[in-house]
N, C-alpha and C. Protein backbone atom coordinates (compact mmCIF):
# COMPACT_ATOMS: atom_id res chain seq x y z
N UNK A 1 13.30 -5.59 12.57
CA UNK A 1 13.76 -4.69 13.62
C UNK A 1 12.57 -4.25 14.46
N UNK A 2 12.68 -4.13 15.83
CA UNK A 2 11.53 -3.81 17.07
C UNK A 2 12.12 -2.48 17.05
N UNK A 3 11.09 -1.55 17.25
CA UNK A 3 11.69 -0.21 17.63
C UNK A 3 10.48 -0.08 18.70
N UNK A 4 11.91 0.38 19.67
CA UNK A 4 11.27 0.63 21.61
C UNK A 4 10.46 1.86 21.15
N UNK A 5 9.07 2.01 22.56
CA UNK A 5 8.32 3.27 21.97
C UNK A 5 8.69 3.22 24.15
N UNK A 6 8.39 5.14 24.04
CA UNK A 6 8.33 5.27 25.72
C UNK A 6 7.74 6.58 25.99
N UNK A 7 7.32 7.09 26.79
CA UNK A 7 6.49 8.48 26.91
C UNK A 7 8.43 9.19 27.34
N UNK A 8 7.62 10.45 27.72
CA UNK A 8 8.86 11.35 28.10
C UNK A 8 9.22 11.37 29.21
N UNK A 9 8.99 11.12 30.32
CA UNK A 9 9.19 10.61 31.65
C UNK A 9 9.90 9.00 31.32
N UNK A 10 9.40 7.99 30.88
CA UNK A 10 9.63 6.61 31.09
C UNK A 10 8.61 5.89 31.41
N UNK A 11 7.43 6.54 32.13
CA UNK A 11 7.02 5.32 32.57
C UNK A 11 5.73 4.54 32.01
N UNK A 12 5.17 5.04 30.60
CA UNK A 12 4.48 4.09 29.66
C UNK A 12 6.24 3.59 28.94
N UNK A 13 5.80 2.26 28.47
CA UNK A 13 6.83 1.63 27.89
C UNK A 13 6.61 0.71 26.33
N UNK A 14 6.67 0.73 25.26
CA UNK A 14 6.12 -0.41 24.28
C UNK A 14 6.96 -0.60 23.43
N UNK A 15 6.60 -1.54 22.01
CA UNK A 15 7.02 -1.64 20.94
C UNK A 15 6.51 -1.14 19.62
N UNK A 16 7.10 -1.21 18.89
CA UNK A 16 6.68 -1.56 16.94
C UNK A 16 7.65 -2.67 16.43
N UNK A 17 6.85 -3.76 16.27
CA UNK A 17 7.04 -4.89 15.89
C UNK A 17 7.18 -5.01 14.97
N UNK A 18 8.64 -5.56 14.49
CA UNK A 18 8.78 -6.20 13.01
C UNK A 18 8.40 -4.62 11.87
N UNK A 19 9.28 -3.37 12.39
CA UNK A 19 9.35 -2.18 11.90
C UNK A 19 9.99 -2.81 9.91
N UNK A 20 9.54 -2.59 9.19
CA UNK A 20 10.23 -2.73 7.63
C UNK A 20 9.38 -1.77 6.58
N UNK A 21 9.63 -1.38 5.23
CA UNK A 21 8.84 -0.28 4.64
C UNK A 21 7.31 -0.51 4.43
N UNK A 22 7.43 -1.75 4.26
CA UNK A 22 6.16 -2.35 4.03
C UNK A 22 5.42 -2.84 5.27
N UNK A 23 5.67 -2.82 6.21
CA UNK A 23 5.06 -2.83 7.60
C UNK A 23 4.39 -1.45 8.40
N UNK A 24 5.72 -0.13 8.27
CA UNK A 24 5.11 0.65 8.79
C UNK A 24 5.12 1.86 7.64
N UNK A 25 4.11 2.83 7.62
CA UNK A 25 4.61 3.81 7.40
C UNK A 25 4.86 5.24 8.08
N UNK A 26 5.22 6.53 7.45
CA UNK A 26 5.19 7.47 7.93
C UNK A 26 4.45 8.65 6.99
N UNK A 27 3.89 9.63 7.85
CA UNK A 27 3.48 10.79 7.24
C UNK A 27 3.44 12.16 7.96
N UNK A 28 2.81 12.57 7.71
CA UNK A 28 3.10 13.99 8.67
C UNK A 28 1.46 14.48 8.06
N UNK A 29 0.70 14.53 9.59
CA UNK A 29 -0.78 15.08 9.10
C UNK A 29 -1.03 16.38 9.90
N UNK A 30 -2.09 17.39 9.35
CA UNK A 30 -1.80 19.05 9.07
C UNK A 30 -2.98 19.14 9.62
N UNK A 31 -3.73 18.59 9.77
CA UNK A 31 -5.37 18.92 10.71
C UNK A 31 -5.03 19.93 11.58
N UNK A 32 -6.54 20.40 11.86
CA UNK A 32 -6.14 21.38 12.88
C UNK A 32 -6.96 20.48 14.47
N UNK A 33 -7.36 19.57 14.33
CA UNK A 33 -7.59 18.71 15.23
C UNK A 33 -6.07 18.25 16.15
N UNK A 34 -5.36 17.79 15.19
CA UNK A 34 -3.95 17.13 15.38
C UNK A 34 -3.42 18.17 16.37
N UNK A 35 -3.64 19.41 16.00
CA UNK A 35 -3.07 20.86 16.76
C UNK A 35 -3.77 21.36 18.19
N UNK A 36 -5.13 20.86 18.35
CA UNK A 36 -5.71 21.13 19.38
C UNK A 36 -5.82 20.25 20.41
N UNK A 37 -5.32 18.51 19.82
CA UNK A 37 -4.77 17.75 20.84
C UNK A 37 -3.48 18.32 21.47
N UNK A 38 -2.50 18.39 20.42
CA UNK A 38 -1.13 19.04 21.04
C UNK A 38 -1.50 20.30 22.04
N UNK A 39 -2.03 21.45 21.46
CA UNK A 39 -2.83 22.08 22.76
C UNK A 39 -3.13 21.69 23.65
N UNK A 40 -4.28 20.97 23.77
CA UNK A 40 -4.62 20.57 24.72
C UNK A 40 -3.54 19.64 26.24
N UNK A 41 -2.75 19.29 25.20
CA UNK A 41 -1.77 18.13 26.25
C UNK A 41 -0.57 19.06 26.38
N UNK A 42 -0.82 21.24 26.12
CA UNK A 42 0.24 21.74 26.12
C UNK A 42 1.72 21.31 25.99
N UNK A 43 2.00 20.80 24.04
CA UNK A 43 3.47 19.62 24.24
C UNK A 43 3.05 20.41 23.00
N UNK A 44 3.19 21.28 22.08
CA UNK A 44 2.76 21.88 20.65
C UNK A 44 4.41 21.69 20.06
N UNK A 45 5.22 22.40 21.50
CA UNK A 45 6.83 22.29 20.71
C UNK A 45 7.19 21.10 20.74
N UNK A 46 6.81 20.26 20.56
CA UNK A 46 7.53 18.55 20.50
C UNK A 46 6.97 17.81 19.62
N UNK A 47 5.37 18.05 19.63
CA UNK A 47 4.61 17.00 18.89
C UNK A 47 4.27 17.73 17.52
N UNK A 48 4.12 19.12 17.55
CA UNK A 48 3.86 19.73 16.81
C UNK A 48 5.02 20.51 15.68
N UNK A 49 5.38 20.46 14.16
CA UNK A 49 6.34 20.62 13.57
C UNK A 49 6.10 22.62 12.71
N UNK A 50 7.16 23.24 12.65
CA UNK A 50 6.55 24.56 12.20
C UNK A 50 5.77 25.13 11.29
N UNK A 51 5.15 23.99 9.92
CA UNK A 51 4.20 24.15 9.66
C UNK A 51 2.95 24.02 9.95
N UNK A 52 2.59 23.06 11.26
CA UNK A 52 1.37 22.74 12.19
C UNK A 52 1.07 21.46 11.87
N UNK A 53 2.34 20.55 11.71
CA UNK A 53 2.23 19.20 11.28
C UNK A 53 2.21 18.34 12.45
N UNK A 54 1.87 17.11 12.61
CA UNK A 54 2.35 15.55 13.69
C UNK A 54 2.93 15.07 12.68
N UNK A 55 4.39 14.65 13.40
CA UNK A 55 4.85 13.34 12.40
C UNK A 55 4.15 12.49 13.07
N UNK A 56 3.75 11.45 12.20
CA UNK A 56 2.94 9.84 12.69
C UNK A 56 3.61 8.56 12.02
N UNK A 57 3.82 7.53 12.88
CA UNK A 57 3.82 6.74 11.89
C UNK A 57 2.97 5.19 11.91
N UNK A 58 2.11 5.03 11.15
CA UNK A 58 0.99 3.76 10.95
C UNK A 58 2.00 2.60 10.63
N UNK A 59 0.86 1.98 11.98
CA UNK A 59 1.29 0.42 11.61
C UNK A 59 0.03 -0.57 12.33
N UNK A 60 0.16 -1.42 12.16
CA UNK A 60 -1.48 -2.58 12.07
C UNK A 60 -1.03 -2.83 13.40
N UNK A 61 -2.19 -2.32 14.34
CA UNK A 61 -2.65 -2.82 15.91
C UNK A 61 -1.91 -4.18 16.63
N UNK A 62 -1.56 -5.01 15.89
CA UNK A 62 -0.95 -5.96 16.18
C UNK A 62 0.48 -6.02 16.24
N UNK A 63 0.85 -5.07 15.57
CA UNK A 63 2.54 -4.78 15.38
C UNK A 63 3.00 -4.42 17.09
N UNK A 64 1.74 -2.96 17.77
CA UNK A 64 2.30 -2.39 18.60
C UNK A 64 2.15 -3.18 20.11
N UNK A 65 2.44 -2.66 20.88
CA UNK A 65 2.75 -2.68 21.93
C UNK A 65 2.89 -2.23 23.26
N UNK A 66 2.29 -2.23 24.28
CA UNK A 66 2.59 -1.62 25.53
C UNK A 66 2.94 -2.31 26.65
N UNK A 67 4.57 -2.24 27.02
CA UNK A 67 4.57 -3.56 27.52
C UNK A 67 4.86 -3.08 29.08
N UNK A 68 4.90 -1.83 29.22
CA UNK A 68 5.39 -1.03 30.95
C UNK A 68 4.07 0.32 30.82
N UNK A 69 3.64 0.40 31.87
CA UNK A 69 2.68 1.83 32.49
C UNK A 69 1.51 1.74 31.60
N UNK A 70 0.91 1.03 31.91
CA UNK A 70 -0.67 0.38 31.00
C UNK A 70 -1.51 1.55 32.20
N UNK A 71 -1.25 1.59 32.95
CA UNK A 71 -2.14 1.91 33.85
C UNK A 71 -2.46 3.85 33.50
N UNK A 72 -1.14 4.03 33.01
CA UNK A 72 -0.82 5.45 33.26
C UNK A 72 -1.04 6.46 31.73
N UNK A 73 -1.95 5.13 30.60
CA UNK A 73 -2.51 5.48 29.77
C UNK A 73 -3.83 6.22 29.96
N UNK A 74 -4.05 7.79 29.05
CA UNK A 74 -5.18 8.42 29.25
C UNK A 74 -5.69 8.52 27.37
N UNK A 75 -6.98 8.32 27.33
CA UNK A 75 -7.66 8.86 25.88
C UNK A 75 -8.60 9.88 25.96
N UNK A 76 -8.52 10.56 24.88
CA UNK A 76 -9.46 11.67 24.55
C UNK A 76 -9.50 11.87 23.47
N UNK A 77 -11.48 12.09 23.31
CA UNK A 77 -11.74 12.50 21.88
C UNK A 77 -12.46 13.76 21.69
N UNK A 78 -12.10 14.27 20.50
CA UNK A 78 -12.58 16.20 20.78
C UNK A 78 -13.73 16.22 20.68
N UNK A 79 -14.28 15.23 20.03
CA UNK A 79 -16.19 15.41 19.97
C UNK A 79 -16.11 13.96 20.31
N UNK A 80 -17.52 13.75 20.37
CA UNK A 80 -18.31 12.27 20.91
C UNK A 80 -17.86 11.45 19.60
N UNK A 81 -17.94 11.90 18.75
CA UNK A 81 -17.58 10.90 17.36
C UNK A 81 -16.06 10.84 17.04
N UNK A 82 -15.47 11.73 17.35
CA UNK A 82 -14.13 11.80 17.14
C UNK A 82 -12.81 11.22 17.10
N UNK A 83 -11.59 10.57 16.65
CA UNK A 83 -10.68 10.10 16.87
C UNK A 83 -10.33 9.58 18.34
N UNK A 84 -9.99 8.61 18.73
CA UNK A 84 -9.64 8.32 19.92
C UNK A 84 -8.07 8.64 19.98
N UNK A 85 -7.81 9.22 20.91
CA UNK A 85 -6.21 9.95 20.87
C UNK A 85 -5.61 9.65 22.05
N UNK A 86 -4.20 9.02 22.08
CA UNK A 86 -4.07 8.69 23.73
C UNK A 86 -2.76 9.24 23.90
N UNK A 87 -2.75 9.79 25.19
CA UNK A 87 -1.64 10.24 26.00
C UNK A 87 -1.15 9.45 26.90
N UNK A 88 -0.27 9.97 27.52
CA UNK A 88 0.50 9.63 28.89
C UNK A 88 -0.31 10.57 29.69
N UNK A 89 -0.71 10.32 31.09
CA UNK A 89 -1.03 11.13 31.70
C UNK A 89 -0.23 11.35 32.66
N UNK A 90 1.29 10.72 33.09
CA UNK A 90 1.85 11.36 33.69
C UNK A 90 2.39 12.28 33.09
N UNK A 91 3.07 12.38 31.67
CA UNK A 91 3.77 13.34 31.52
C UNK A 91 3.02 14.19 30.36
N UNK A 92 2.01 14.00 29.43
CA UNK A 92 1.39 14.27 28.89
C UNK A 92 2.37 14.38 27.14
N UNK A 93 2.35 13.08 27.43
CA UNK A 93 3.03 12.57 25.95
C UNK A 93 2.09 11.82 24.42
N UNK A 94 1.73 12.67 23.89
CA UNK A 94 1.12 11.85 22.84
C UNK A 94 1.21 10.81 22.33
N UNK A 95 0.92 9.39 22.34
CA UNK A 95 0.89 8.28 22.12
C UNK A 95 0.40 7.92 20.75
N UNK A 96 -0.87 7.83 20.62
CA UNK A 96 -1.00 7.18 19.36
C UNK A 96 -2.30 7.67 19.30
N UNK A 97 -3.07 8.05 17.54
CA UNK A 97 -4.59 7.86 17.21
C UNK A 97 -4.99 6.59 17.14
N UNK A 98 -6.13 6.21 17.40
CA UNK A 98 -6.58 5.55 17.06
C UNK A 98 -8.09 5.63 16.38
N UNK A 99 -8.94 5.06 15.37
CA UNK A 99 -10.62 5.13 14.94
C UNK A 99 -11.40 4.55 15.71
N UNK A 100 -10.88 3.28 15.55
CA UNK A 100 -12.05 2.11 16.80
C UNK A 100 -11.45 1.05 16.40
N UNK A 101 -11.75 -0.23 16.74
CA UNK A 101 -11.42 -1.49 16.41
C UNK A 101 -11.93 -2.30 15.43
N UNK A 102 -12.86 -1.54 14.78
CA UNK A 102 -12.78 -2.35 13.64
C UNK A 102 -12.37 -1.67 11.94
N UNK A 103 -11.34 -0.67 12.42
CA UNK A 103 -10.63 -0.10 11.32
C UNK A 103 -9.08 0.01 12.10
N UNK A 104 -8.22 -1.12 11.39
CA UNK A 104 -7.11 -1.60 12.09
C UNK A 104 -5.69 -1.10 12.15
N UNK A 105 -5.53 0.30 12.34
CA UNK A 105 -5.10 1.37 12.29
C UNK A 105 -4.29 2.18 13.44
N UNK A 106 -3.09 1.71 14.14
CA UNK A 106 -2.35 2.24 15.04
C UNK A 106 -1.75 3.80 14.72
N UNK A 107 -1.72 5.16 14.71
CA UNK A 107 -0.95 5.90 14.04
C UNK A 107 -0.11 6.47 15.33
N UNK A 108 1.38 6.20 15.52
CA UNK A 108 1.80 6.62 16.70
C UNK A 108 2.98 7.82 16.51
N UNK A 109 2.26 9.01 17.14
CA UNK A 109 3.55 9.48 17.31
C UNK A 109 4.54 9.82 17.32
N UNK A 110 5.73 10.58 16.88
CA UNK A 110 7.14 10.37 16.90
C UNK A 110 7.69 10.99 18.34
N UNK A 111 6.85 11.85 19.29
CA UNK A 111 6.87 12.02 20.45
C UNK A 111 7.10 10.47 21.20
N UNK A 112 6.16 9.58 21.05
CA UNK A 112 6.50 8.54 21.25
C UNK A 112 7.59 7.83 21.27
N UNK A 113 8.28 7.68 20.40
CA UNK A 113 9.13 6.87 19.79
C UNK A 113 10.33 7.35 20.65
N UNK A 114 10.91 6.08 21.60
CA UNK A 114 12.50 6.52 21.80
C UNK A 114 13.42 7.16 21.42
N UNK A 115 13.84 8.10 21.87
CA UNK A 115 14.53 9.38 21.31
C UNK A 115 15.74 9.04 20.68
N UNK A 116 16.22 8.16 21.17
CA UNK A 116 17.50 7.27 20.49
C UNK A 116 17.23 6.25 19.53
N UNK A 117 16.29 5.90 18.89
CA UNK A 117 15.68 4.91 17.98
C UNK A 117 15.02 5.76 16.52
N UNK A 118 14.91 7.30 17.45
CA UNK A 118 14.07 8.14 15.79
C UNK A 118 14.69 7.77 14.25
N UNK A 119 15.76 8.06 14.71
CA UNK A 119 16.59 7.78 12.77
C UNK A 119 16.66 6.64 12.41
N UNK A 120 16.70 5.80 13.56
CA UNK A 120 16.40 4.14 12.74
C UNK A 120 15.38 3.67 12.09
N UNK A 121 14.69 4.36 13.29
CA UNK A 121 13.07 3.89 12.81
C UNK A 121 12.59 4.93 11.11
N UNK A 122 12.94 6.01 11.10
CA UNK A 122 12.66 6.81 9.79
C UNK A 122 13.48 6.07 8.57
N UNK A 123 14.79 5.67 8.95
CA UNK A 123 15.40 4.92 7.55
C UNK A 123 14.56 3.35 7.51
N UNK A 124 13.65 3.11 8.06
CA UNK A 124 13.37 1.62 7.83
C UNK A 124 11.71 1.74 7.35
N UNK A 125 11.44 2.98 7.62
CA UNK A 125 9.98 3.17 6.87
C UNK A 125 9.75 3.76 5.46
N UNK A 126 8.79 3.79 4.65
CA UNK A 126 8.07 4.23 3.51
C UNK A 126 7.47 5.87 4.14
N UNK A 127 8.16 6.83 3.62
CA UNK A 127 7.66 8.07 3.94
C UNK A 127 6.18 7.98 3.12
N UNK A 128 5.02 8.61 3.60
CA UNK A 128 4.14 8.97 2.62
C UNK A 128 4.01 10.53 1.99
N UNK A 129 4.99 11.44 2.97
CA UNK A 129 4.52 12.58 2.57
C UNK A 129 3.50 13.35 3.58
N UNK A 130 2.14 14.02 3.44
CA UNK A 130 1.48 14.70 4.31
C UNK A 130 0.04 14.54 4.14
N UNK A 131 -0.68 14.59 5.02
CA UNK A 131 -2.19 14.52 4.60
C UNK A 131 -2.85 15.65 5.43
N UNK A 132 -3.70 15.87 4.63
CA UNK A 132 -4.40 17.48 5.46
C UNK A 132 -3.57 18.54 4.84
N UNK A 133 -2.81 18.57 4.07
CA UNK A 133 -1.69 19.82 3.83
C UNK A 133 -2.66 20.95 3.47
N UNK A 134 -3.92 20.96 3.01
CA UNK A 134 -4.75 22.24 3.29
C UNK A 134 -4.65 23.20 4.50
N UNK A 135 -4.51 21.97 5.42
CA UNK A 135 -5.14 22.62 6.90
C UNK A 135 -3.43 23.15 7.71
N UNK A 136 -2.80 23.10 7.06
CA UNK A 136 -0.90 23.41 7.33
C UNK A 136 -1.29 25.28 7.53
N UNK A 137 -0.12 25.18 8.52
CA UNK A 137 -0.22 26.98 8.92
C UNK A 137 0.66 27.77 8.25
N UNK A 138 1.41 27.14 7.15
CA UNK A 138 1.99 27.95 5.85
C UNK A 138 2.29 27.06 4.85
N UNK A 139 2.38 27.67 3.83
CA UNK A 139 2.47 26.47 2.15
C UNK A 139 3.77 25.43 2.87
N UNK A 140 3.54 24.28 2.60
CA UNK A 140 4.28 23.27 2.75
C UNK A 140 5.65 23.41 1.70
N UNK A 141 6.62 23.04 1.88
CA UNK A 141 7.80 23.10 0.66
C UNK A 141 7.38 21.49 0.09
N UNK A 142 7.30 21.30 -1.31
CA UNK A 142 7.57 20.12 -2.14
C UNK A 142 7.83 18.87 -1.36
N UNK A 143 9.07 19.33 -0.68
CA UNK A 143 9.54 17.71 -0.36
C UNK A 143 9.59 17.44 1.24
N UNK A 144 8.10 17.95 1.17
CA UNK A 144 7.06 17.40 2.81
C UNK A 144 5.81 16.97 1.95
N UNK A 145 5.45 17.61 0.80
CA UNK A 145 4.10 16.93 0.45
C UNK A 145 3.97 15.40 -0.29
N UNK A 146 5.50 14.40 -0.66
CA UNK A 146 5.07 13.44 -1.18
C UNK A 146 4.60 13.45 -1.98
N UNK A 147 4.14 12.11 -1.94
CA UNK A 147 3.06 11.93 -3.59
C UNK A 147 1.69 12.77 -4.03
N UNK A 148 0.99 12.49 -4.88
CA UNK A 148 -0.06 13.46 -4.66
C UNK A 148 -1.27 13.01 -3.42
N UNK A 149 -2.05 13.66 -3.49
CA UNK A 149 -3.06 13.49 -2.13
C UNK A 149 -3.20 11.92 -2.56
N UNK A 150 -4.23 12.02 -3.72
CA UNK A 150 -4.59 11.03 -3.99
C UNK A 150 -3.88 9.45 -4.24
N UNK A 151 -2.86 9.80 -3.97
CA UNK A 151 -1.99 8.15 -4.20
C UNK A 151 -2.01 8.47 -2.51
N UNK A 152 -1.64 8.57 -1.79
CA UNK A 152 -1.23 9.19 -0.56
C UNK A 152 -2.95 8.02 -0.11
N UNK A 153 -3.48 8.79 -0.31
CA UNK A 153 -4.48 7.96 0.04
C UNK A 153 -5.07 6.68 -0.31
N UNK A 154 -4.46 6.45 -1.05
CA UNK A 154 -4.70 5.38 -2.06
C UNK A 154 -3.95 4.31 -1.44
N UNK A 155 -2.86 4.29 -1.10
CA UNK A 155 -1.67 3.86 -0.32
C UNK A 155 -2.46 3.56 0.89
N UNK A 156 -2.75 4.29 1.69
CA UNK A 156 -3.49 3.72 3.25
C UNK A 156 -4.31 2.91 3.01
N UNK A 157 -5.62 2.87 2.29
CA UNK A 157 -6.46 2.32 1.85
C UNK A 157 -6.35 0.92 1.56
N UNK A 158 -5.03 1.11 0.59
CA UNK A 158 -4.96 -0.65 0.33
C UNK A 158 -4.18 -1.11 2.05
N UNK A 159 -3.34 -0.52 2.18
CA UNK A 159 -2.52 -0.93 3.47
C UNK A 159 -3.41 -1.33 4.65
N UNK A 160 -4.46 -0.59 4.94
CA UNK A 160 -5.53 -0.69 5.74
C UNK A 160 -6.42 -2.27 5.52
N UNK A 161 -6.89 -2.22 4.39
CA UNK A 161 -7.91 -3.09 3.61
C UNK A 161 -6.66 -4.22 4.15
N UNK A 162 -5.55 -4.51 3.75
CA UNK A 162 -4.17 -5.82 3.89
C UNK A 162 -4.42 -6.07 5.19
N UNK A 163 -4.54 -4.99 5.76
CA UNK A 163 -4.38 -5.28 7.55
C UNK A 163 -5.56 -5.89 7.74
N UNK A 164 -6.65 -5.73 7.67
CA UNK A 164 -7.72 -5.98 7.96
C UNK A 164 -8.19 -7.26 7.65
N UNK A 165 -7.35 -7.96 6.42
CA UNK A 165 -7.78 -9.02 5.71
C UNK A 165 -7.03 -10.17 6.14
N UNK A 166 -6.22 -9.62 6.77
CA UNK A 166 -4.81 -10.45 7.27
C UNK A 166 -5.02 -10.79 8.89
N UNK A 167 -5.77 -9.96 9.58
CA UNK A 167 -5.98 -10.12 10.86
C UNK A 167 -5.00 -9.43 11.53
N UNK A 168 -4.48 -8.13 11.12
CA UNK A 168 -4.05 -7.63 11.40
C UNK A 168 -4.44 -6.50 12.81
N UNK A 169 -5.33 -6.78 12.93
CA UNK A 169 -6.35 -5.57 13.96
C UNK A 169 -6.20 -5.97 15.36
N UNK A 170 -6.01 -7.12 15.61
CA UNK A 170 -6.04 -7.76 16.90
C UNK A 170 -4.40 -8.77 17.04
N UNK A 171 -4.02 -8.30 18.23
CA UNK A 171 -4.69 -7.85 19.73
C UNK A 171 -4.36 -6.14 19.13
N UNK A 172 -5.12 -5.72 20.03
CA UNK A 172 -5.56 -3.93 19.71
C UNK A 172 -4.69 -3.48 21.08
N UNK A 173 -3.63 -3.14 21.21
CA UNK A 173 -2.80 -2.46 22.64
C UNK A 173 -3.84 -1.08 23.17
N UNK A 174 -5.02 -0.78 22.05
CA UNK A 174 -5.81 0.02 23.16
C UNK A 174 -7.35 -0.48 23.44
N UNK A 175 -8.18 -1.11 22.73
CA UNK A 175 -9.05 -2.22 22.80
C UNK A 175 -9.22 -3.49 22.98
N UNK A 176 -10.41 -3.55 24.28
CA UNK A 176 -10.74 -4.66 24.33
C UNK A 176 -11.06 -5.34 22.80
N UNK A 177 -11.29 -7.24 22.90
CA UNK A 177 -11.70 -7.67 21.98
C UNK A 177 -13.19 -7.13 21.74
N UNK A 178 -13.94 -6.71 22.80
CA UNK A 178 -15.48 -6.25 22.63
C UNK A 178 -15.73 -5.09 21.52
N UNK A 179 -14.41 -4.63 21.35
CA UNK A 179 -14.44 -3.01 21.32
C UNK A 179 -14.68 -2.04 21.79
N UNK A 180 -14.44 -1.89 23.67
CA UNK A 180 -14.52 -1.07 24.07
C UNK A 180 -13.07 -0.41 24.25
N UNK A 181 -13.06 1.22 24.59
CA UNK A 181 -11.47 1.62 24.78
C UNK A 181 -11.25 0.96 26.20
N UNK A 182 -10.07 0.78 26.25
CA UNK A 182 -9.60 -0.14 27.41
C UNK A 182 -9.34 1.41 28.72
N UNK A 183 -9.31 2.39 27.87
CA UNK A 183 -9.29 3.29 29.18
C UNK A 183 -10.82 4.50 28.33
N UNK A 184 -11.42 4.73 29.54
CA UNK A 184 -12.35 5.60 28.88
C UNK A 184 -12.17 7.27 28.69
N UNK A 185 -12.52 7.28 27.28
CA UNK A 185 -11.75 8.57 26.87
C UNK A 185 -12.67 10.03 27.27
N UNK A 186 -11.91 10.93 27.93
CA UNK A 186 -12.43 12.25 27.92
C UNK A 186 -13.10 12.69 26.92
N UNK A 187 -13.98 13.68 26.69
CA UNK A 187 -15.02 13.72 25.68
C UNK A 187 -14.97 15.43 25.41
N UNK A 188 -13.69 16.03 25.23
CA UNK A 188 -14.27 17.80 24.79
C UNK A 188 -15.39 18.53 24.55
N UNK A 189 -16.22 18.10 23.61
CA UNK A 189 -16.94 18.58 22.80
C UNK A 189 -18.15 17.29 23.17
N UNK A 190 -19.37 17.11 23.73
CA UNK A 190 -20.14 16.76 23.13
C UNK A 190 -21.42 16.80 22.04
């Protein structure tokens, strides 16, 4: 199953390719980074959940897709070292994290995700649960935290390492093959 991805306006447009449990997953991460992007792109009530969560959901660079408003993609990272994070800049829709290109790692969104496609796409993934739940703006209930941290992480790790081994990283829908970001990202914090 392809599940359509689109900003909130329409006019970035993409995919998730070949969506199955073992392809993508989902989690919900509690950073307070995650919270100061949503700030920043003032969208906190959409992207942001009432414990101070992003739902996200990971899938290998090659799965995704941008196949309408390439142009109308913006990135920003909160420090010089920081996550590469991309929006819509027309409507200021959170798109996807990304690390860099050579850790093969799409995490997109549920802002993203076609508003009519959300429940499909959640019954066809592997929930992981939450990461960061330290950094959550009240105790999480049980059945948001998943497994324990440590399988939680344990889980990406191998999933990551598969992608990577598999050639999963390329084509990168936000990197060149050089590894540069294909749009150059705002810099908050240097």
């Amino acid at each position: 199953m392809d599940v359509d991805l689109q900003c909130r306006c329409g006019k970035i447009k993409g995919q998730i390719k070949q969506v199955s449990p073992s392809a993508v997953k989902q989690l919900a991460c509690y950073c307070e980074d995650c919270r100061k992007f949503a700030l920043h792109l003032q969208s906190e009530g959409g992207s942001i959940n009432q414990y101070g969560g992003s739902e996200l959901y990971l899938a290998a660079p090659a799965k995704v897709e941008i196949v309408e408003g390439k142009q109308q993609l913006a990135c920003l990272r909160l420090t010089r070292k920081g996550i590469y994070r991309w929006y819509s800049q027309c409507c200021n829709t959170p798109i996807a994290n990304t690390v860099g290109i050579k850790l093969p790692l799409v995490t997109v969104y549920q802002d993203f995700v076609a508003a009519e496609q959300t429940s499909a796409l959640q019954s066809q993934v592997e929930d992981l649960g939450a990461v960061n739940e330290d950094e959550a703006l009240k105790p999480l209930p049980k059945a948001l935290l998943g497994a324990s941290p440590r399988i939680t992480k344990f889980k990406l790790i191998v999933k990551l390492l598969s992608w990577k081994l598999t050639g999963k990283g390329k084509p990168n829908p936000f990197f060149e093959n050089s590894g540069r970001a294909k749009v150059k990202p705002l810099i908050l914090k240097s």
